[in-house]
Structures are given as structure tokens and as C-alpha cells.
Protein backbone atom coordinates (compact mmCIF):
# COMPACT_ATOMS: atom_id res chain seq x y z
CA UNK A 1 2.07 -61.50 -10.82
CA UNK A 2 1.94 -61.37 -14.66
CA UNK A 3 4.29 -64.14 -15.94
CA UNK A 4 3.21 -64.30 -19.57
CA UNK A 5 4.22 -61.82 -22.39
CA UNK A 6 2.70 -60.76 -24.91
CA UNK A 7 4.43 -60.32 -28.66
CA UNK A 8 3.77 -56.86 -29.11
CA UNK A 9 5.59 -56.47 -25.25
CA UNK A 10 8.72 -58.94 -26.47
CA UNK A 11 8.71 -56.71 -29.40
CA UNK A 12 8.93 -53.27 -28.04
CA UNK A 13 11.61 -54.63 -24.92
CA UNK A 14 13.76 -55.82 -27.98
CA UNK A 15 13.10 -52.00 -29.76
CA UNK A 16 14.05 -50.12 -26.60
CA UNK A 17 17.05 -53.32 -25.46
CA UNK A 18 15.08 -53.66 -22.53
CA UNK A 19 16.07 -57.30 -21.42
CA UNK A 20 12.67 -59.29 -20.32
CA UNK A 21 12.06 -62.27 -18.47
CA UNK A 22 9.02 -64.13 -17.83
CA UNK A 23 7.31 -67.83 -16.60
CA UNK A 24 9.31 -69.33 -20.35
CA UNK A 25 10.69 -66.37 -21.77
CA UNK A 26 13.25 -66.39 -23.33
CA UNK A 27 13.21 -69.78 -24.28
CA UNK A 28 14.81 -72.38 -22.17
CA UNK A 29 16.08 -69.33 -20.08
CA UNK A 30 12.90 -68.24 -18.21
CA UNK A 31 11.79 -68.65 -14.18
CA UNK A 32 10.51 -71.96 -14.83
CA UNK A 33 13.96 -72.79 -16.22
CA UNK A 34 15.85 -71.38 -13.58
CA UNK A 35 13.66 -72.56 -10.74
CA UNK A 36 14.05 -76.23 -11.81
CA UNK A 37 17.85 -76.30 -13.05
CA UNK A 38 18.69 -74.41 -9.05
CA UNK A 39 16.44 -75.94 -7.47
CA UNK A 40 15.03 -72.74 -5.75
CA UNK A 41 11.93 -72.66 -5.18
CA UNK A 42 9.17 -69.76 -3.88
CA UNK A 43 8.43 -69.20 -0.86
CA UNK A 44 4.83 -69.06 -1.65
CA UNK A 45 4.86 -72.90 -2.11
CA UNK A 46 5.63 -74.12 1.27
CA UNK A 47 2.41 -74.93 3.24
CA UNK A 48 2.66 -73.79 7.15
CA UNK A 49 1.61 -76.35 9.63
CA UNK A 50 -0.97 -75.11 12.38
CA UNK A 51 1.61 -74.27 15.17
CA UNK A 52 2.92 -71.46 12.15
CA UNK A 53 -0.28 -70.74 10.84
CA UNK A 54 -1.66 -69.76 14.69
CA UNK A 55 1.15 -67.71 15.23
CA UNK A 56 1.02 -65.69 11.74
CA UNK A 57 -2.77 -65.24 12.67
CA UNK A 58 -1.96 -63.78 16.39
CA UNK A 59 0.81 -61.10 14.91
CA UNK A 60 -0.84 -59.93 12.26
């Protein structure tokens, strides 16, 4: 996932009034942000134990 943004990509989302979001962007408003002031927090960055790890392995 591409969380960074470029200024030439902030610059052409503010020409067309696309609204963007990335990792801290906009400032103080970004995932990061949100993630900590809720928080929520991804999936992705629980660890499974072996009993849920085994079973992922024999379904997929």
C-alpha cells in the first residue's frame, strides 16, 4: 500500500478537488492520526497464535 504522497500528487488532487489522504496527510488529519486518536487499529498487526495459524494453513 502506498501511504506517502508526493507534491506534484497533493498538487494535482487540490487542481481537480480531489480530497486525499495518506500515512500524515493532511497534517494532523492523516491514518496515523486517526488510528491513534480511535484507537483502531489494522488487522494486519495482530499476530495469530499456532492453534490460528494451523487452521489458516489447512483452509487455504
Amino acid at each position: 500500500m502506498q501511504t506517502k504522497l508526493s507534491d506534484d500528487a497533493i498538487t494535482y488532487a487540490k487542481y481537480i478537488g480531489q480530497q486525499i489522504i495518506s500515512w500524515r496527510y493532511p497534517p494532523s488529519k492523516g491514518l496515523e492520526s486517526m488510528i491513534e486518536e480511535k484507537g483502531l487499529y489494522p488487522v494486519t498487526i495482530l499476530g495469530l497464535n499456532r492453534l490460528s495459524s494451523s487452521l489458516y494453513q489447512e483452509t487455504t
